[in-house]
Each structure stands twice: as C-alpha cells, then as structure tokens.
Protein backbone atom coordinates (compact mmCIF):
# COMPACT_ATOMS: atom_id res chain seq x y z
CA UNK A 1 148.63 10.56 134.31
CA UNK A 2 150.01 14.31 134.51
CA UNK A 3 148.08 17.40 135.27
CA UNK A 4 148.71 19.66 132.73
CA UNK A 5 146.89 22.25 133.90
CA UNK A 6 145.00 23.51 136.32
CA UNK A 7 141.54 24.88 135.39
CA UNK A 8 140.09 28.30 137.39
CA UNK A 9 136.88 30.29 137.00
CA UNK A 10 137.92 33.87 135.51
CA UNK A 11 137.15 36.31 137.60
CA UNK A 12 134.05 37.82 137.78
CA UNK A 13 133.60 41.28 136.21
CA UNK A 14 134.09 44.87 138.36
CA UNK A 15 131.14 46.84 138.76
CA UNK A 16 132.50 49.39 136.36
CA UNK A 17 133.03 46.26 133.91
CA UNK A 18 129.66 45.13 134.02
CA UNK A 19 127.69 48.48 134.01
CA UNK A 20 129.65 51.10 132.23
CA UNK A 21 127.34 50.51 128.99
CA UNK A 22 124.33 51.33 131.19
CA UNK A 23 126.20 54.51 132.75
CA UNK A 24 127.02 56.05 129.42
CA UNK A 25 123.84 55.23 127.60
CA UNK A 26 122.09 57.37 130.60
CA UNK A 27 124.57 59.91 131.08
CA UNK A 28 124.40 60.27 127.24
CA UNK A 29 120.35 60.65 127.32
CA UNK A 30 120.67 63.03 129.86
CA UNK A 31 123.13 65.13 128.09
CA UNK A 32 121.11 65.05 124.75
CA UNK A 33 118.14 65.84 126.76
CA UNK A 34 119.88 68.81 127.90
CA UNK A 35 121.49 70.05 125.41
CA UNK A 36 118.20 70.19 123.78
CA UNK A 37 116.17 71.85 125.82
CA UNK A 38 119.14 74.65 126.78
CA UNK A 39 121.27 75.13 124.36
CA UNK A 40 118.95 75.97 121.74
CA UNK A 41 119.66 79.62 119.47
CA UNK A 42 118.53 83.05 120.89
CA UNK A 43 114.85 83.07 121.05
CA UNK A 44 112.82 84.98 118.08
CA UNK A 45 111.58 88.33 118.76
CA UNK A 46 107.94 88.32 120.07
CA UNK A 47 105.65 88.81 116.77
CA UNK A 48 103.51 92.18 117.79
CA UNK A 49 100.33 92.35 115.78
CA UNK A 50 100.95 95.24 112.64
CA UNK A 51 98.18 97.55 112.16
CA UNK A 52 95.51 96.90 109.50
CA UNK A 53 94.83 99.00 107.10
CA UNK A 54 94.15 102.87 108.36
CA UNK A 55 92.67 104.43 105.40
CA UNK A 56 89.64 103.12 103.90
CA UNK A 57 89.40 102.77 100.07
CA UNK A 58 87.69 105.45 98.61
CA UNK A 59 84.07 105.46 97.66
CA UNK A 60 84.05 106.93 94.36
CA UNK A 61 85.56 105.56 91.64
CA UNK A 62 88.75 107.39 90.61
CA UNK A 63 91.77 106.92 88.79
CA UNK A 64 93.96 105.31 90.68
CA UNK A 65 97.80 107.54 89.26
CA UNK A 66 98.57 110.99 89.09
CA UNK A 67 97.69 112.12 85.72
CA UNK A 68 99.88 112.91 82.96
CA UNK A 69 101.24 115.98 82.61
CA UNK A 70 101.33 117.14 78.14
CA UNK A 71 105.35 117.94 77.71
C-alpha cells in the first residue's frame, strides 16, 4: 500500500482573518454615528417671537377702503 498523500490541518486563521468583519462593522457604526451627529447642515436661525398685532381694530363700524373718488 502507497501513501498518496499526506493529510495536514490548514492553518488556523490570523487575527486579522478571523476578526476583520467585527472591526469594520464597529468602525463603520462609529463613523455613521459620527457623521450624524457632526456633519449635519448649518443650524437654522433661532425663531425670535414676531410682534402681535399693535393696533387694535377699531370700535366703530367703518368702511373698511378709501372711498371713491366721482371722475
């Protein structure tokens, strides 16, 4: 009987080989998690409060247009 071959265990897997998956789904979280939270547009102006209304309405009924003039 001849030996053919001679069967071996591969070799086992780097540490790069085993974990990169888990190194670029974290570094990819963190850079989604900050690029969200920086890199968002120029912030809004701040809304001030406008004024209400200054005049009141009037108390007598009146017409409300200028009146016309007779040409």
């Amino acid at each position: 009987m001849a030996v053919i071959g001679v069967l071996t265990e591969p070799t086992p897997p780097t540490w790069w080989q085993a974990n990169r998956h888990k190194v670029y789904g974290v570094s990819g979280l963190l850079l989604g998690y900050l690029a969200g939270t920086h890199l968002h547009s120029v912030p809004d102006q701040p809304q001030h409060p406008r004024p209400g209304h200054s005049t009141p309405a009037p108390a007598t009924p009146g017409p409300h247009t200028a009146p016309h003039r007779a040409a």
